[in-house]
PDB file of N, CA and C in Angstrom:
ATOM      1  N   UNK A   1     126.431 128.921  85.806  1.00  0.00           N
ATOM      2  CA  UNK A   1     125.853 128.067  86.819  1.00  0.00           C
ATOM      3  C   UNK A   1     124.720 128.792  87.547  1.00  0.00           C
ATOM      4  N   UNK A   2     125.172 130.350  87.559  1.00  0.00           N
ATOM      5  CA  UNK A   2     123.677 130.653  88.273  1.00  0.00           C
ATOM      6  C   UNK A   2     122.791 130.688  87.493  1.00  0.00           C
ATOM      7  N   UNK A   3     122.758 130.919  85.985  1.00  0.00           N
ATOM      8  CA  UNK A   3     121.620 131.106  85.568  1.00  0.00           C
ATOM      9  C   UNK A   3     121.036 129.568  85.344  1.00  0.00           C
ATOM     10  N   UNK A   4     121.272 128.708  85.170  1.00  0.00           N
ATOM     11  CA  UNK A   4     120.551 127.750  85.436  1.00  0.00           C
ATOM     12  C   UNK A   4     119.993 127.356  86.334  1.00  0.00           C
ATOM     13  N   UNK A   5     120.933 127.721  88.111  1.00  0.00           N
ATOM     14  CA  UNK A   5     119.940 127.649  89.293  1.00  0.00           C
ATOM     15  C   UNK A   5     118.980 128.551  88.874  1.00  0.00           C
ATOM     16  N   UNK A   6     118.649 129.914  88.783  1.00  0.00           N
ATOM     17  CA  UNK A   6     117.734 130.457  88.585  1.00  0.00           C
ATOM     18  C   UNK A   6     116.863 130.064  87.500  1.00  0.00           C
ATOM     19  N   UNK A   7     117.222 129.158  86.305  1.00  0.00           N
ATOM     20  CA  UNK A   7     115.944 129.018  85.633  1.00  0.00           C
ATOM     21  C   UNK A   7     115.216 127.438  86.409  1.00  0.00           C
ATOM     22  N   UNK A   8     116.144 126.788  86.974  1.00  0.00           N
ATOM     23  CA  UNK A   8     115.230 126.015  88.066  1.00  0.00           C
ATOM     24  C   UNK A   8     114.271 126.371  89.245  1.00  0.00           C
ATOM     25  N   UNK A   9     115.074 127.391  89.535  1.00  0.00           N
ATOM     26  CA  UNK A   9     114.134 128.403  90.765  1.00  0.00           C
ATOM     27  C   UNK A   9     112.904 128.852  89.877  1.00  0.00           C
ATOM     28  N   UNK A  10     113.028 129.432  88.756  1.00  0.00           N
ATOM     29  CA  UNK A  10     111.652 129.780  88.274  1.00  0.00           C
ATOM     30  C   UNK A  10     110.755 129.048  87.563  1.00  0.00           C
ATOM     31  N   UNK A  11     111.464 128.193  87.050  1.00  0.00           N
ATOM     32  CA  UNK A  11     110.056 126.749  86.631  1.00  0.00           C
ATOM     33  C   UNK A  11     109.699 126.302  88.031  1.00  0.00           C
ATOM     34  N   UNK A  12     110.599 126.507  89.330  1.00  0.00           N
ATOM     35  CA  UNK A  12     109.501 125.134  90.474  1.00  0.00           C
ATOM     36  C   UNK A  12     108.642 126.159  91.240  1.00  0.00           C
ATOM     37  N   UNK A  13     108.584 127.667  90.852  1.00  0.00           N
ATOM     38  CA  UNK A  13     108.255 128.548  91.507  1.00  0.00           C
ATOM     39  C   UNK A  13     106.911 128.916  90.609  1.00  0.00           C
ATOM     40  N   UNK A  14     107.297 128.656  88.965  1.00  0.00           N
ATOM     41  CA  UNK A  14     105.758 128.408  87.863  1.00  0.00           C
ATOM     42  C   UNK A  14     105.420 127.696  88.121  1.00  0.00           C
ATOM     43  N   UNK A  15     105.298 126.422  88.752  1.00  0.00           N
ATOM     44  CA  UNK A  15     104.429 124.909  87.946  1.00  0.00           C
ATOM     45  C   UNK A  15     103.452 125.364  88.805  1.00  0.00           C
ATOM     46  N   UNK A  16     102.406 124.728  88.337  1.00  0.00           N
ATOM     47  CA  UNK A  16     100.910 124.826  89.264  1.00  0.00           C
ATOM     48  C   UNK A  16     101.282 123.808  90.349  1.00  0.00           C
ATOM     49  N   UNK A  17     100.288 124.306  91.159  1.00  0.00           N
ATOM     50  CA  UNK A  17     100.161 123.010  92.197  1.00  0.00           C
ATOM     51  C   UNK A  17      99.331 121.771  91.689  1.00  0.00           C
ATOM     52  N   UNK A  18      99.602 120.326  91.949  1.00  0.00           N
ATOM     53  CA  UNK A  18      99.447 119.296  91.534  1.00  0.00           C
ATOM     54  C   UNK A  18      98.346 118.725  92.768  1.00  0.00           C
ATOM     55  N   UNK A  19      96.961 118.716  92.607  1.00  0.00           N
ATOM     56  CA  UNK A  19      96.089 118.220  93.142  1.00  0.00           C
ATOM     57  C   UNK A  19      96.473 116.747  94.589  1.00  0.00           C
ATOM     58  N   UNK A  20      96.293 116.881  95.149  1.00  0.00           N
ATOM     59  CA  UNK A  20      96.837 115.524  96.130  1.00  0.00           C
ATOM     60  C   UNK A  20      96.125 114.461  95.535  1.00  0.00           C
ATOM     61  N   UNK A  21      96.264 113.500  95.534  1.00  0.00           N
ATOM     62  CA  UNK A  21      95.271 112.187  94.969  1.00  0.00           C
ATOM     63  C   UNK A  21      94.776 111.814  96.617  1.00  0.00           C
ATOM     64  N   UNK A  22      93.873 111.500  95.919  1.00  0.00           N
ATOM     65  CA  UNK A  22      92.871 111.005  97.563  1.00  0.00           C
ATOM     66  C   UNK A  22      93.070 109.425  97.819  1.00  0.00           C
ATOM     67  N   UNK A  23      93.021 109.409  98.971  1.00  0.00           N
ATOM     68  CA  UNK A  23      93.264 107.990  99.768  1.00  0.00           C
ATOM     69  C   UNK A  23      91.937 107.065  99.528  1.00  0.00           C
ATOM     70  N   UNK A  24      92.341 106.158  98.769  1.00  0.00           N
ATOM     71  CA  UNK A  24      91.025 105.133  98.163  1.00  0.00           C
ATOM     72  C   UNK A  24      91.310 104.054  99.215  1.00  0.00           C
ATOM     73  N   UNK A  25      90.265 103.721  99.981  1.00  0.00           N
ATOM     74  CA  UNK A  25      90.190 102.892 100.985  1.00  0.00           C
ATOM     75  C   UNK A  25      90.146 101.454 100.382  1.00  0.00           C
ATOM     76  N   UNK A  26      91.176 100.745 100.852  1.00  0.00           N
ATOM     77  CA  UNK A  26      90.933  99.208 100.164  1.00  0.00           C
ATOM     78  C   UNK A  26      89.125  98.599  99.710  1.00  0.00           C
ATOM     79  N   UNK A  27      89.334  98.139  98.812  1.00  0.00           N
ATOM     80  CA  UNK A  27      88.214  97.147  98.854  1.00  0.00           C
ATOM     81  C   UNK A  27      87.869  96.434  99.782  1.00  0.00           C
ATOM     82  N   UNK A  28      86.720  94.904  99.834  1.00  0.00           N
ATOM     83  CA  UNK A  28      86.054  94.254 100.371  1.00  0.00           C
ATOM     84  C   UNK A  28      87.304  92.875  99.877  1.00  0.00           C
ATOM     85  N   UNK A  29      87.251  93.056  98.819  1.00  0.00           N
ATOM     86  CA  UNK A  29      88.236  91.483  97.901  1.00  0.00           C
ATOM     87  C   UNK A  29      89.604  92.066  98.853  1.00  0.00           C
ATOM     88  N   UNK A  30      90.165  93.156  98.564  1.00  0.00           N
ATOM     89  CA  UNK A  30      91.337  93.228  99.197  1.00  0.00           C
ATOM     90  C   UNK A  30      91.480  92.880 100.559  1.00  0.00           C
ATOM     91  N   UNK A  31      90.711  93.168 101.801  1.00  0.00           N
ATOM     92  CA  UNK A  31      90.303  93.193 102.748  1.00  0.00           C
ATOM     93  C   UNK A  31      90.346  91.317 103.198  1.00  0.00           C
ATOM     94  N   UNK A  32      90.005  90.866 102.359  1.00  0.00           N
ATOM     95  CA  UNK A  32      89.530  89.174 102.350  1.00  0.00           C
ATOM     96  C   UNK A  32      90.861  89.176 102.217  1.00  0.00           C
ATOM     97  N   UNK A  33      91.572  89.126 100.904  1.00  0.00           N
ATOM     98  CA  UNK A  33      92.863  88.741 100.811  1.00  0.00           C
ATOM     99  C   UNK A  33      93.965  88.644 101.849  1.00  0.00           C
ATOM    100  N   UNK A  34      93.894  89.652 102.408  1.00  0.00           N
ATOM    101  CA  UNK A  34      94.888  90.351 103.250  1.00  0.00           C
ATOM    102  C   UNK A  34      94.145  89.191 104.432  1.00  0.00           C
ATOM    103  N   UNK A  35      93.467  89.341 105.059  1.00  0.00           N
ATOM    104  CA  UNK A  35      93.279  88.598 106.135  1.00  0.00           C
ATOM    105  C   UNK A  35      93.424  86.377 105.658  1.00  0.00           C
ATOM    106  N   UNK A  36      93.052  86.498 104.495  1.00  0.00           N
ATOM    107  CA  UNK A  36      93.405  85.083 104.228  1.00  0.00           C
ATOM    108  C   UNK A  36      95.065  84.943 103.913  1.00  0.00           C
ATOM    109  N   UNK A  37      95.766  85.624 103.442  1.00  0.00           N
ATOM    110  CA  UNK A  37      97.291  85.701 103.025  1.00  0.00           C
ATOM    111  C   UNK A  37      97.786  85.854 104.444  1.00  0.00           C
ATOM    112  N   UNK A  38      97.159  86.267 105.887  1.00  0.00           N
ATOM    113  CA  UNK A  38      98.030  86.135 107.195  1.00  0.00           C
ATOM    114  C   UNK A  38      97.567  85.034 107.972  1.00  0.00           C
ATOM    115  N   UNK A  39      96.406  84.134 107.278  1.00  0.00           N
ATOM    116  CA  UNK A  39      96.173  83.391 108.027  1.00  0.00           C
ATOM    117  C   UNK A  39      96.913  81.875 107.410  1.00  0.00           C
ATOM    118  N   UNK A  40      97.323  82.045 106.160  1.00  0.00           N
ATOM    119  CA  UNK A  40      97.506  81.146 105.410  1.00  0.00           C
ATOM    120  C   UNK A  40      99.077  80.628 106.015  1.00  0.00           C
ATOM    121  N   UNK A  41      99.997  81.581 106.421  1.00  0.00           N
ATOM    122  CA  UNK A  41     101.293  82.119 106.819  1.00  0.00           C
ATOM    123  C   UNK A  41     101.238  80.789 108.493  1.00  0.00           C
ATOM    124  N   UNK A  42      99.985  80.334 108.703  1.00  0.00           N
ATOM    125  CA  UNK A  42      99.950  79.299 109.758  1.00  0.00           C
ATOM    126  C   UNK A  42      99.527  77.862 109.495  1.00  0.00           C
ATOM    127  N   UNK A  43      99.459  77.552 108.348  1.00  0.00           N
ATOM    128  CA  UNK A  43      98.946  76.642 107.743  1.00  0.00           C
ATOM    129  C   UNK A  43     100.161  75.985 106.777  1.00  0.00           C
ATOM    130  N   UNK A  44      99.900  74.668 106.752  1.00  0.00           N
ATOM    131  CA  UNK A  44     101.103  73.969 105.869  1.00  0.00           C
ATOM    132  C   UNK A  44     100.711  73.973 104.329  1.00  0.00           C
ATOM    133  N   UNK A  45     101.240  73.829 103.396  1.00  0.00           N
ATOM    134  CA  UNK A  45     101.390  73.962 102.118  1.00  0.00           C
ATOM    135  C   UNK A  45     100.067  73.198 101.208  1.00  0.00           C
ATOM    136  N   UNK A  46      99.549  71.569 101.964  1.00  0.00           N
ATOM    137  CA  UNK A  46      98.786  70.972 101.540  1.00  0.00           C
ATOM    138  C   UNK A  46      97.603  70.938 102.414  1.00  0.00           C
ATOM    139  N   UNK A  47      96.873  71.797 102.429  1.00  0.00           N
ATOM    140  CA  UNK A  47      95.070  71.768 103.296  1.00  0.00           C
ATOM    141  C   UNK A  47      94.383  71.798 101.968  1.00  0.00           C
ATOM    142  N   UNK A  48      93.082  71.473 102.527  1.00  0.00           N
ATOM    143  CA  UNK A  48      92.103  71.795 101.307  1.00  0.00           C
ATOM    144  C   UNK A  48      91.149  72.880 101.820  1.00  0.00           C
ATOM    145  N   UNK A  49      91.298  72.888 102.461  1.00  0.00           N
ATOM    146  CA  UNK A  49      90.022  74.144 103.442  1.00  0.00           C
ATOM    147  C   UNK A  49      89.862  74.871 104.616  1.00  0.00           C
ATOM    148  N   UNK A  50      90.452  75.948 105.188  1.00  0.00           N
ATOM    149  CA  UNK A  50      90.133  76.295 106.387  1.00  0.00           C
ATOM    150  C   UNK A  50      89.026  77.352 106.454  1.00  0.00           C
ATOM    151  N   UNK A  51      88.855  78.328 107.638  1.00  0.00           N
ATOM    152  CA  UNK A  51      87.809  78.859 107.680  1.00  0.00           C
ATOM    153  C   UNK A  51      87.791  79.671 108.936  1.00  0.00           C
ATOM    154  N   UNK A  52      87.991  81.011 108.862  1.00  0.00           N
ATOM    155  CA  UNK A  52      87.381  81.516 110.377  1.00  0.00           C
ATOM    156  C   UNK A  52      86.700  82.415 110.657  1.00  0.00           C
ATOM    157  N   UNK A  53      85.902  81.797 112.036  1.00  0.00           N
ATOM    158  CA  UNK A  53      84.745  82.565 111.970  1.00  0.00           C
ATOM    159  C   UNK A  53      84.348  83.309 113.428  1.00  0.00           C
ATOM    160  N   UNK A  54      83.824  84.005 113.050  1.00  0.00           N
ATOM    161  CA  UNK A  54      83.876  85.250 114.062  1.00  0.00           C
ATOM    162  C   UNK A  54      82.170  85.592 114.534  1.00  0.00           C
ATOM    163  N   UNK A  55      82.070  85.090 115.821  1.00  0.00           N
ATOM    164  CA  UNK A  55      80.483  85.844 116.532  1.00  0.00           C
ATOM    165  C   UNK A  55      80.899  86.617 117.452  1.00  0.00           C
ATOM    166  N   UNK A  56      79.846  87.768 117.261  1.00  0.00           N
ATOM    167  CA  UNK A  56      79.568  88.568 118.011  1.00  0.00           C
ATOM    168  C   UNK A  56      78.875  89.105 118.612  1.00  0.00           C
ATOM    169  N   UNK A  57      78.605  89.374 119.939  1.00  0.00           N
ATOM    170  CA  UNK A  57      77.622  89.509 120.629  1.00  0.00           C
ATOM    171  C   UNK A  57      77.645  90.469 121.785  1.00  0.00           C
ATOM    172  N   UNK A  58      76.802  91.077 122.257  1.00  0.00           N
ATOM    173  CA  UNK A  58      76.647  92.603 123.061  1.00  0.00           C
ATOM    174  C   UNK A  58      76.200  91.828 124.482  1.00  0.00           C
ATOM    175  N   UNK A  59      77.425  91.371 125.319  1.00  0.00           N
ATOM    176  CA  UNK A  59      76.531  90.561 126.645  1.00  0.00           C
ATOM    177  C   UNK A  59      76.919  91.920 127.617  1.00  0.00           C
ATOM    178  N   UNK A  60      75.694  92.110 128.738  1.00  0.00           N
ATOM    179  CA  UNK A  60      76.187  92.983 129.730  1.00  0.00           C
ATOM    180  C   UNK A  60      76.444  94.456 129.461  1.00  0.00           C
ATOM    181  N   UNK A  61      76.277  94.901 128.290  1.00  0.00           N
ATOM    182  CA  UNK A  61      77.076  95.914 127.760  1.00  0.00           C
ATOM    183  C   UNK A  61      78.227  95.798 127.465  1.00  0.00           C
ATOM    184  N   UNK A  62      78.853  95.127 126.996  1.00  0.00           N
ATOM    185  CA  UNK A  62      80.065  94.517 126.379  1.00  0.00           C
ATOM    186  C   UNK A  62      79.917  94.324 125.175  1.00  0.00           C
ATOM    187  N   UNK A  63      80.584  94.377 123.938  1.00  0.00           N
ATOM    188  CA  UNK A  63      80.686  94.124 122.661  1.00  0.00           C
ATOM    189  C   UNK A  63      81.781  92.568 123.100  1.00  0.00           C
ATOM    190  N   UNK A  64      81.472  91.683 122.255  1.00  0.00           N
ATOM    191  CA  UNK A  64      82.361  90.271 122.256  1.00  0.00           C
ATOM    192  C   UNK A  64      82.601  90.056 121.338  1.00  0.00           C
ATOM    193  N   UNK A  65      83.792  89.716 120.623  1.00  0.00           N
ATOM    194  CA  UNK A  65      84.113  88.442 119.648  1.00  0.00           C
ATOM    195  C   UNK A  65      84.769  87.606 119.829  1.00  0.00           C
ATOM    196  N   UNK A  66      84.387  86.340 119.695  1.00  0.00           N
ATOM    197  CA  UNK A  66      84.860  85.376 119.800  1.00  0.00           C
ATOM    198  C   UNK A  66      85.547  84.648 118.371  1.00  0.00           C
ATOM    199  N   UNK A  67      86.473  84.102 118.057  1.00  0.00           N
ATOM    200  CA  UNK A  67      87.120  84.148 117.322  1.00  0.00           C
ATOM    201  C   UNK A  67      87.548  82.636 116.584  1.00  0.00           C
ATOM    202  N   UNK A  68      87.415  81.876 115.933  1.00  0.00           N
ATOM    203  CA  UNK A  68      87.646  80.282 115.644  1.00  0.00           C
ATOM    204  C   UNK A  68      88.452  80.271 114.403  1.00  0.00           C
ATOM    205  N   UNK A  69      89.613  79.554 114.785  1.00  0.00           N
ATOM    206  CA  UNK A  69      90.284  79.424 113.226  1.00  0.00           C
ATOM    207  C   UNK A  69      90.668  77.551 112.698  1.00  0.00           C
ATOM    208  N   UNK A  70      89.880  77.134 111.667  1.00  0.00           N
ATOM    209  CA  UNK A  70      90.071  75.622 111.600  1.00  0.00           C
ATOM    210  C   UNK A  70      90.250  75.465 110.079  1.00  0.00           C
ATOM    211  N   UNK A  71      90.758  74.209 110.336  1.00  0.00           N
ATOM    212  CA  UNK A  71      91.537  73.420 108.958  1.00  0.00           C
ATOM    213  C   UNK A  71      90.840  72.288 108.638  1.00  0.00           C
ATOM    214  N   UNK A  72      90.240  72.614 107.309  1.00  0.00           N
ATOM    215  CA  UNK A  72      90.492  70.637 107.090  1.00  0.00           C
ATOM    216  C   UNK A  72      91.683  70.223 106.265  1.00  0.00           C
ATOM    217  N   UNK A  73      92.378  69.506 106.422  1.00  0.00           N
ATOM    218  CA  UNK A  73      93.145  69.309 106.243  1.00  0.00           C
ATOM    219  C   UNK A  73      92.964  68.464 104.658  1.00  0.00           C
ATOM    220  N   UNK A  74      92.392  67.333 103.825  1.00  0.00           N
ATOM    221  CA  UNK A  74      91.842  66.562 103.614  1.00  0.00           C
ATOM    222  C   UNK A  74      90.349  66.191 103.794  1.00  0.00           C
ATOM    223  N   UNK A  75      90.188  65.946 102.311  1.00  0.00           N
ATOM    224  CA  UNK A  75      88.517  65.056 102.187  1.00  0.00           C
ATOM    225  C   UNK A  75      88.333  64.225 102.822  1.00  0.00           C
ATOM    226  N   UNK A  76      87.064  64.251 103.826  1.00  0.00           N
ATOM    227  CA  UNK A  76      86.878  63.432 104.568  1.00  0.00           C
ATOM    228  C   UNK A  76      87.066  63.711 105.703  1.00  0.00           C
ATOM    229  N   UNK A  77      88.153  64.784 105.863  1.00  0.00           N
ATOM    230  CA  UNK A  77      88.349  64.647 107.349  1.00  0.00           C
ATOM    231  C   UNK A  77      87.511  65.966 108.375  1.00  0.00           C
ATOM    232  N   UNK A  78      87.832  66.065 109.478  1.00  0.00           N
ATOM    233  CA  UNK A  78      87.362  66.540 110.221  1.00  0.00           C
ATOM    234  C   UNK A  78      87.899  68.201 110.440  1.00  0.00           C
ATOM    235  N   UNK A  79      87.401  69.040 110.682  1.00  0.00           N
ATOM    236  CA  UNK A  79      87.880  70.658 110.685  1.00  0.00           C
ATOM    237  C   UNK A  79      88.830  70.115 111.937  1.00  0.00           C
ATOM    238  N   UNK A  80      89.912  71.164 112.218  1.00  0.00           N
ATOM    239  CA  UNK A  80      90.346  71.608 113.063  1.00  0.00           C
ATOM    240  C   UNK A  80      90.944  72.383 113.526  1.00  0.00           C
ATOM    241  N   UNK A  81      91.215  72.910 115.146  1.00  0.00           N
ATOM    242  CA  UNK A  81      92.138  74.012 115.143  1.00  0.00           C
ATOM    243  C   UNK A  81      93.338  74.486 114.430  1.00  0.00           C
ATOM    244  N   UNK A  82      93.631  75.643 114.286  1.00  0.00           N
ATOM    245  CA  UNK A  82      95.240  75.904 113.509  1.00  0.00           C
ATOM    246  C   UNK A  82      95.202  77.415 114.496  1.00  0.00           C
ATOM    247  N   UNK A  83      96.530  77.788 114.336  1.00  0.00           N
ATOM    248  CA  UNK A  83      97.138  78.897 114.801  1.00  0.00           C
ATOM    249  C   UNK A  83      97.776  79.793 114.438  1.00  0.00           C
ATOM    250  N   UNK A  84      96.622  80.897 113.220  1.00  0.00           N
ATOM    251  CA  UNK A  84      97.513  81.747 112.383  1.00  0.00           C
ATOM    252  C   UNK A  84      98.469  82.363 112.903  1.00  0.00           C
ATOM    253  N   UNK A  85      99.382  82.917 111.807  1.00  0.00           N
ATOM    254  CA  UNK A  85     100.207  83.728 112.055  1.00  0.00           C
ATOM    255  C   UNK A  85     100.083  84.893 113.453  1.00  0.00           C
ATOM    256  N   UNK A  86      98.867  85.558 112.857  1.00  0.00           N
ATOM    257  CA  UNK A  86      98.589  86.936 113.705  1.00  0.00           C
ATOM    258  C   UNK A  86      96.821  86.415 113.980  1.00  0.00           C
ATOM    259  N   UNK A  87      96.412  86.625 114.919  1.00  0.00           N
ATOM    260  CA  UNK A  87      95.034  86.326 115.612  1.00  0.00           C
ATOM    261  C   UNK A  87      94.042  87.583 115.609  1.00  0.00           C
ATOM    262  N   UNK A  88      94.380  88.560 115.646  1.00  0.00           N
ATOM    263  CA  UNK A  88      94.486  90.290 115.603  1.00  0.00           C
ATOM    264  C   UNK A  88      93.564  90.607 113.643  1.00  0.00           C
ATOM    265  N   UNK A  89      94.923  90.771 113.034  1.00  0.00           N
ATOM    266  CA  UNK A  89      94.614  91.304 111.891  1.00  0.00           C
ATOM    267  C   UNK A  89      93.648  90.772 110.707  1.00  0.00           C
ATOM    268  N   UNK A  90      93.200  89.309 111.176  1.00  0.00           N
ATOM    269  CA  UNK A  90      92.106  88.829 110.549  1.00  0.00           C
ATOM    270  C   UNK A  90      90.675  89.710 110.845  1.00  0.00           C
ATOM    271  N   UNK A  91      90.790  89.587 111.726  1.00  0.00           N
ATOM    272  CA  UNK A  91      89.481  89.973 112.762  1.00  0.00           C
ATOM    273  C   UNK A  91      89.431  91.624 111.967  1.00  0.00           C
ATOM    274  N   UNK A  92      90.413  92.190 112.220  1.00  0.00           N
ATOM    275  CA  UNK A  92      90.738  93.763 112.177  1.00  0.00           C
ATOM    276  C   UNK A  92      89.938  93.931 110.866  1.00  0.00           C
ATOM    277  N   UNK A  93      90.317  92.978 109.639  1.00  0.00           N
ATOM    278  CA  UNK A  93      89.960  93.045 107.897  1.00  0.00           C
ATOM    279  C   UNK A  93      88.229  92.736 108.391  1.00  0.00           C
ATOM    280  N   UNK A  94      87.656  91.713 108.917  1.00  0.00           N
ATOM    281  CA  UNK A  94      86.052  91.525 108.921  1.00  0.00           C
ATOM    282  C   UNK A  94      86.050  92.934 109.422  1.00  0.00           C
ATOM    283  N   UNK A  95      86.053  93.524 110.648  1.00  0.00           N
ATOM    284  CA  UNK A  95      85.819  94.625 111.125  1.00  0.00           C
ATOM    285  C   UNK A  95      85.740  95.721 110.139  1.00  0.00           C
ATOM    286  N   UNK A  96      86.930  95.972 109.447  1.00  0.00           N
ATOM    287  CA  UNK A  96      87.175  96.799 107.993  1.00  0.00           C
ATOM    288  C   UNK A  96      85.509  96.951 107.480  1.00  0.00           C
ATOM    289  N   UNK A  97      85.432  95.279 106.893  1.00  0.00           N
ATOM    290  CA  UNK A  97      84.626  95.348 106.118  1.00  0.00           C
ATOM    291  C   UNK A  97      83.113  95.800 106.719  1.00  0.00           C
ATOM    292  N   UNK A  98      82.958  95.124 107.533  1.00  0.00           N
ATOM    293  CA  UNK A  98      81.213  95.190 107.913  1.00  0.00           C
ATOM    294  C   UNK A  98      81.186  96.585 108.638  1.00  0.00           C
ATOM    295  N   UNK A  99      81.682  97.525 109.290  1.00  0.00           N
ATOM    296  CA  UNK A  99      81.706  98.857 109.362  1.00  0.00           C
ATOM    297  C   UNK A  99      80.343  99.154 109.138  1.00  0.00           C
ATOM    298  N   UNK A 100      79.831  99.876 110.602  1.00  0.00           N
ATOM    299  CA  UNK A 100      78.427 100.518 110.573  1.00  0.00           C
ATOM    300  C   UNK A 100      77.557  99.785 110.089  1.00  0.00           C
ATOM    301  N   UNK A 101      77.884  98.085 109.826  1.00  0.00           N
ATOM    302  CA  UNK A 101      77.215  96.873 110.010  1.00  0.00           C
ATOM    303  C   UNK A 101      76.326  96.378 111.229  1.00  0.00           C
ATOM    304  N   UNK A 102      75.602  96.048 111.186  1.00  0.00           N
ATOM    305  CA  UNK A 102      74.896  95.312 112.386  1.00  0.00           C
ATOM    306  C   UNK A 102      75.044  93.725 111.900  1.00  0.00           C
ATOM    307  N   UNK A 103      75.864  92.626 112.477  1.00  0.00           N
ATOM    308  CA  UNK A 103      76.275  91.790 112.319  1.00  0.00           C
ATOM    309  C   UNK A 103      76.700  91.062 113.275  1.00  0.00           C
ATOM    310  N   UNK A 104      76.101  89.304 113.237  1.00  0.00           N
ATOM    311  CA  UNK A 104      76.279  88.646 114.305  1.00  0.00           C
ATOM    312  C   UNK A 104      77.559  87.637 114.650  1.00  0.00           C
ATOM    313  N   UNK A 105      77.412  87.191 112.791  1.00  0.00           N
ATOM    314  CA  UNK A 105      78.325  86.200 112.454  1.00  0.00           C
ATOM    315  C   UNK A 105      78.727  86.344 111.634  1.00  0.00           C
ATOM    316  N   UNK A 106      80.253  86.310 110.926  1.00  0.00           N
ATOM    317  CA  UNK A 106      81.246  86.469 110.073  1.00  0.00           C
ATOM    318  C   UNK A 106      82.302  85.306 109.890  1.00  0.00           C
ATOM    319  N   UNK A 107      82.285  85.484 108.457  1.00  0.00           N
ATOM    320  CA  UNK A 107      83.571  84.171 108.192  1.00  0.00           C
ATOM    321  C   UNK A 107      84.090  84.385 107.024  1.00  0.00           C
ATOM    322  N   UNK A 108      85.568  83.894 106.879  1.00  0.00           N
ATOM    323  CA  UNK A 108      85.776  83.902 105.554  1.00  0.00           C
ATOM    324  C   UNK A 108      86.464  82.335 105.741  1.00  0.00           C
ATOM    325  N   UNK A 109      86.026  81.787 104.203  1.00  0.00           N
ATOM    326  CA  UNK A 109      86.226  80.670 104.180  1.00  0.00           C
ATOM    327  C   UNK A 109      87.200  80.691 102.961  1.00  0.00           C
ATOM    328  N   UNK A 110      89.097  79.710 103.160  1.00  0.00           N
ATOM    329  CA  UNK A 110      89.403  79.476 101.706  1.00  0.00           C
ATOM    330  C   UNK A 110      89.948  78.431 101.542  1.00  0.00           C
ATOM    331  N   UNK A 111      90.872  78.200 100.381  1.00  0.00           N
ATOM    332  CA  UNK A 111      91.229  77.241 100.162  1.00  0.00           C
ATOM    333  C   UNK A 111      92.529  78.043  99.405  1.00  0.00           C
ATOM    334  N   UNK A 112      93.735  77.492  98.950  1.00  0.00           N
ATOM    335  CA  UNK A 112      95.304  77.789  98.418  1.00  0.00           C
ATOM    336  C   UNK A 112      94.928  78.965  97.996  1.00  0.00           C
ATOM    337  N   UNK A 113      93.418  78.582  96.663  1.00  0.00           N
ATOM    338  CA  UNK A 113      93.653  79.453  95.865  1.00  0.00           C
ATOM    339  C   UNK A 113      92.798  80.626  95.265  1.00  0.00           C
ATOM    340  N   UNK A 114      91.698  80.399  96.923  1.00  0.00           N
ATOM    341  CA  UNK A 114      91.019  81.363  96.702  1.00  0.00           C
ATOM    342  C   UNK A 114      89.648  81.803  97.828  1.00  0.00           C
ATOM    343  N   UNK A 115      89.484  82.963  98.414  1.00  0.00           N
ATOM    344  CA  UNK A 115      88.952  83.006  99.569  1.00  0.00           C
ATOM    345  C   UNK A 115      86.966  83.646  99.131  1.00  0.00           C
ATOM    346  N   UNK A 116      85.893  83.362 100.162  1.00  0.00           N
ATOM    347  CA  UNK A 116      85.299  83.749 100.387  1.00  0.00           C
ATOM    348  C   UNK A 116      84.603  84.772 101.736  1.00  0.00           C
ATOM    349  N   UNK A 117      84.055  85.046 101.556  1.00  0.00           N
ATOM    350  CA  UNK A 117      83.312  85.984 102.589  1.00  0.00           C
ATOM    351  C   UNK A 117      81.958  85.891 103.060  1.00  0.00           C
ATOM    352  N   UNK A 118      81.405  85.836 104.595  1.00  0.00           N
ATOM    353  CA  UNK A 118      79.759  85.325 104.406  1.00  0.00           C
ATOM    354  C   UNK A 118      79.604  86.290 105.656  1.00  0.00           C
ATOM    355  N   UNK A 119      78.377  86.673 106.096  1.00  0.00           N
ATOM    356  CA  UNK A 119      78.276  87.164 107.291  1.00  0.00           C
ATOM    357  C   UNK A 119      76.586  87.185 107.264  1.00  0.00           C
ATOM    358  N   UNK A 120      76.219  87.735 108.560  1.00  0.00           N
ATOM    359  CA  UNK A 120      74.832  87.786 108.725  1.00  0.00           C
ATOM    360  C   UNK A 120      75.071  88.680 109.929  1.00  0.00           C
TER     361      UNK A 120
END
């Protein structure tokens, strides 16, 4: 029995050291996802379109965002308010993305089965 602890002690005491893998910062698609998959979590099963959109603006010396989250529910009809899940972590993913951006207006727009991204 000891010599097998000891030939374990000396292979974990040979192996080389194993490089760390580096922290790959999500994507832009992931980033979308993630903020459409927590907003979706407030929305009922049958919409055809929501959308939220985010301005921002430097009043006073203040950084602002203001924040809009709407549904259409149905063709034809009219956008309207909804109340994601989390109000926070949408915002947090645009932020992610546009980083060391100069940017006024942001949105991601989706639908069940699949999201976009627009900003200026």
């Amino acid at each position: 029995m000891l010599s097998t602890m000891m030939k374990t002690l000396t292979r974990l005491f040979n192996q080389t050291e194993q490089p760390e893998t580096e922290s790959v910062d999500p994507s832009e698609d992931q980033f979308i996802a993630w903020a459409a998959e927590c907003m979706l979590e407030g929305l009922n099963d049958s919409f055809l379109e929501a959308k939220m959109v985010c301005l921002q603006n430097h009043a006073v010396g203040e950084r602002v965002v203001e924040t809009s989250y709407l549904v259409k529910q149905k063709e034809g009809s009219e956008y309207e308010k909804f109340e994601p899940a989390d109000h926070l972590y949408p915002v947090q993913c645009i932020e992610q993305i546009l980083k060391g951006q100069q940017w006024s207006e942001a949105s991601i727009h989706f639908t069940p089965t699949q999201a976009q991204f627009f900003w200026k």
